[in-house]
C-alpha atoms as a PDB file:
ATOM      1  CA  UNK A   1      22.747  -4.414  11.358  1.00  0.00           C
ATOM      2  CA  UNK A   2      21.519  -4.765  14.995  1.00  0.00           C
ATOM      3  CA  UNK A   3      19.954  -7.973  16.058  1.00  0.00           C
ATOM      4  CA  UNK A   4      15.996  -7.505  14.865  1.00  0.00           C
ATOM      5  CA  UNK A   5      17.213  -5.428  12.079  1.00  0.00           C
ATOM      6  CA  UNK A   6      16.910  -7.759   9.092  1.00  0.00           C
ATOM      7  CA  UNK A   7      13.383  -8.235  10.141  1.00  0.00           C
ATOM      8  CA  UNK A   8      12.274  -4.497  10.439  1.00  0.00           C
ATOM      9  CA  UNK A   9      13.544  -4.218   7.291  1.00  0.00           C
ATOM     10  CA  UNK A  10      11.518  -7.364   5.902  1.00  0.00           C
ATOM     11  CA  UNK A  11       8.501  -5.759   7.261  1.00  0.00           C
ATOM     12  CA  UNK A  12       8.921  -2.289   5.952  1.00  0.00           C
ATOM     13  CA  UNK A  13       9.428  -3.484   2.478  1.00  0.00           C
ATOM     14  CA  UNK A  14       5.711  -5.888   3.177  1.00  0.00           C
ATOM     15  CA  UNK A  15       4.142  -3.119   4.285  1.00  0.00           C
ATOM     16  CA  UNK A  16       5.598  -0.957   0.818  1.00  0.00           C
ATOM     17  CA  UNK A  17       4.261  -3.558  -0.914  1.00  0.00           C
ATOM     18  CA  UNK A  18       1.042  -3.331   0.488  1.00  0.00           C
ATOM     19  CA  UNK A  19       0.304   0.132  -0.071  1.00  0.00           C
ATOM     20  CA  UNK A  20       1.500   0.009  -3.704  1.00  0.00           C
ATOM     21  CA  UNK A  21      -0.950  -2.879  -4.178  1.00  0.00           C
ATOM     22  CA  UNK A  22      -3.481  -0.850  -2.393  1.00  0.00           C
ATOM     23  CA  UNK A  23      -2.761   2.681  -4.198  1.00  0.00           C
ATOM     24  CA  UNK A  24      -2.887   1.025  -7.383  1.00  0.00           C
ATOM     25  CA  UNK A  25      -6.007  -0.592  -7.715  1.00  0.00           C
ATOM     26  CA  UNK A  26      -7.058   2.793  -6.027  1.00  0.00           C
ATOM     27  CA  UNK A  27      -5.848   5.301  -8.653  1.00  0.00           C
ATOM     28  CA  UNK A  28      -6.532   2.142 -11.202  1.00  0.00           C
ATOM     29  CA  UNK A  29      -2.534   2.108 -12.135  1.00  0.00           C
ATOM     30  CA  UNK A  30      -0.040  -0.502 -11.841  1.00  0.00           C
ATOM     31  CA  UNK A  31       1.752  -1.406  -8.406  1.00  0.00           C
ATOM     32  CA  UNK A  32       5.238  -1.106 -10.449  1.00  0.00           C
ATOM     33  CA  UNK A  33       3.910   2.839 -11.138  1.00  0.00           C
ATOM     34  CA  UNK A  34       3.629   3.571  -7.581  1.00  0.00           C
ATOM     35  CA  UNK A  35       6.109   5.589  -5.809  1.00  0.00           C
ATOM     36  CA  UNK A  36       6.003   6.052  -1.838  1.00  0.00           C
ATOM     37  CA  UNK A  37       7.356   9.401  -0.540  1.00  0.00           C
ATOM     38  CA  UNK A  38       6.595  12.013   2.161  1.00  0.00           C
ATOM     39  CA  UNK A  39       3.686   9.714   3.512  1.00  0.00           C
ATOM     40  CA  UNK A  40       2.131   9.716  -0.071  1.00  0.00           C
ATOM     41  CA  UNK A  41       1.388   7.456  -2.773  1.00  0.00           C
ATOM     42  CA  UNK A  42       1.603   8.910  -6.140  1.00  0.00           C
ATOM     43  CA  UNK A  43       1.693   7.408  -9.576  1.00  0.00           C
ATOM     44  CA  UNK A  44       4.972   8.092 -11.351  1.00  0.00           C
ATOM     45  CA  UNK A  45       4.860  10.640 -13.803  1.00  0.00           C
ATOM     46  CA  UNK A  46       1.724  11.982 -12.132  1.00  0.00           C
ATOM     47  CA  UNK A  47       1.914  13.668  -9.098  1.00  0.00           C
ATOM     48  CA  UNK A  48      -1.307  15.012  -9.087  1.00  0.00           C
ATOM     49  CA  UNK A  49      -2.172  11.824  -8.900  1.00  0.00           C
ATOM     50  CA  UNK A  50      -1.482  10.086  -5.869  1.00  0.00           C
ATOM     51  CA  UNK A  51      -2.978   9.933  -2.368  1.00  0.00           C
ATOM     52  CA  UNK A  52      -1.818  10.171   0.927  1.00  0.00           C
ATOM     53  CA  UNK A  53      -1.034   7.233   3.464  1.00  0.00           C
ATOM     54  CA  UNK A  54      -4.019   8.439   6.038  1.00  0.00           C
ATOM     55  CA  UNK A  55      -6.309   8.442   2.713  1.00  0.00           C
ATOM     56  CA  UNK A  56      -5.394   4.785   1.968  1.00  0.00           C
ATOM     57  CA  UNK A  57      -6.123   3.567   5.289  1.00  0.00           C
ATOM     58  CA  UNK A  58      -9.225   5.667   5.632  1.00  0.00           C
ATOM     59  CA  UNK A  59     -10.239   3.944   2.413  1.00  0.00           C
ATOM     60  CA  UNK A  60      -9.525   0.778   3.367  1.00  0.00           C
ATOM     61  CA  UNK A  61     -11.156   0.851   6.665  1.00  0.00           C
ATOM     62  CA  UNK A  62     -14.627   2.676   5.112  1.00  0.00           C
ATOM     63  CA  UNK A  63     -14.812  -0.562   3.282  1.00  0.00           C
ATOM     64  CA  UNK A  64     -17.257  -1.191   6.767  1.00  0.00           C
ATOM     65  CA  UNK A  65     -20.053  -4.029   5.633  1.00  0.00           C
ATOM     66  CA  UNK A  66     -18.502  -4.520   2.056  1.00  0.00           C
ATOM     67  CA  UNK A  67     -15.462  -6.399   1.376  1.00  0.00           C
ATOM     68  CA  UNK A  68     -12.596  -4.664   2.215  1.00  0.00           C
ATOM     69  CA  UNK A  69     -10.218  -3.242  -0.845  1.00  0.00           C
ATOM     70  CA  UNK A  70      -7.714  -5.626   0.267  1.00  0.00           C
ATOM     71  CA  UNK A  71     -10.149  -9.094  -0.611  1.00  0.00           C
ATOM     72  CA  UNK A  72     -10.915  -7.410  -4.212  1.00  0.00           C
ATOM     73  CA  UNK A  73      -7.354  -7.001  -5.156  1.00  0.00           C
ATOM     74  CA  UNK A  74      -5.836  -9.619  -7.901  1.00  0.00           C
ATOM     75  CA  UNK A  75      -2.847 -10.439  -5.477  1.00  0.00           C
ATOM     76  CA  UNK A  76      -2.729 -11.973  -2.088  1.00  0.00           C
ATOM     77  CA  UNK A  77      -1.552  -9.024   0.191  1.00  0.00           C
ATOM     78  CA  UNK A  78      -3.043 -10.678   3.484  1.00  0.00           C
ATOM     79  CA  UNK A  79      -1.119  -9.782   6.791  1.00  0.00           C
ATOM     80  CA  UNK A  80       2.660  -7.902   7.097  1.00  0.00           C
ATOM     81  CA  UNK A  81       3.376 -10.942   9.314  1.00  0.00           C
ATOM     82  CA  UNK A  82       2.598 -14.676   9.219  1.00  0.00           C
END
């Protein structure tokens, strides 16, 4: 793996992580239920239910004057990076 690699790949799997967390509460399933493929997030099982990576982050950033859906979530999903 080049030099820098290890750490892309630290932040990629954050960053899954994040979504999952995100998706779930969103489609009100577990994290562990969440699959992340061709830029969506779906529940397993369900594909009709699931919701695309733009839609997340729309979400997410609509949250404008409330808290965002990141502060309501049960775990601590704070930045990629620290």
């Amino acid at each position: 793996m080049p030099i820098g690699g290890s750490a892309t790949l630290l932040a990629a799997r954050a960053l899954g992580e994040k979504i999952r967390t995100i998706a779930a509460a969103m489609l009100e399933a577990h994290a562990a239920d969440i699959e992340l493929a061709d830029g969506r997030a779906i529940v397993r099982g369900s594909p009709e239910r699931g919701l695309s990576f733009g839609d997340l982050a729309r979400a997410e950033e609509a949250a404008e004057g409330r808290e965002r859906m990141v502060a309501r979530l049960p775990l601590p999903v704070g930045p990629i990076l620290a």
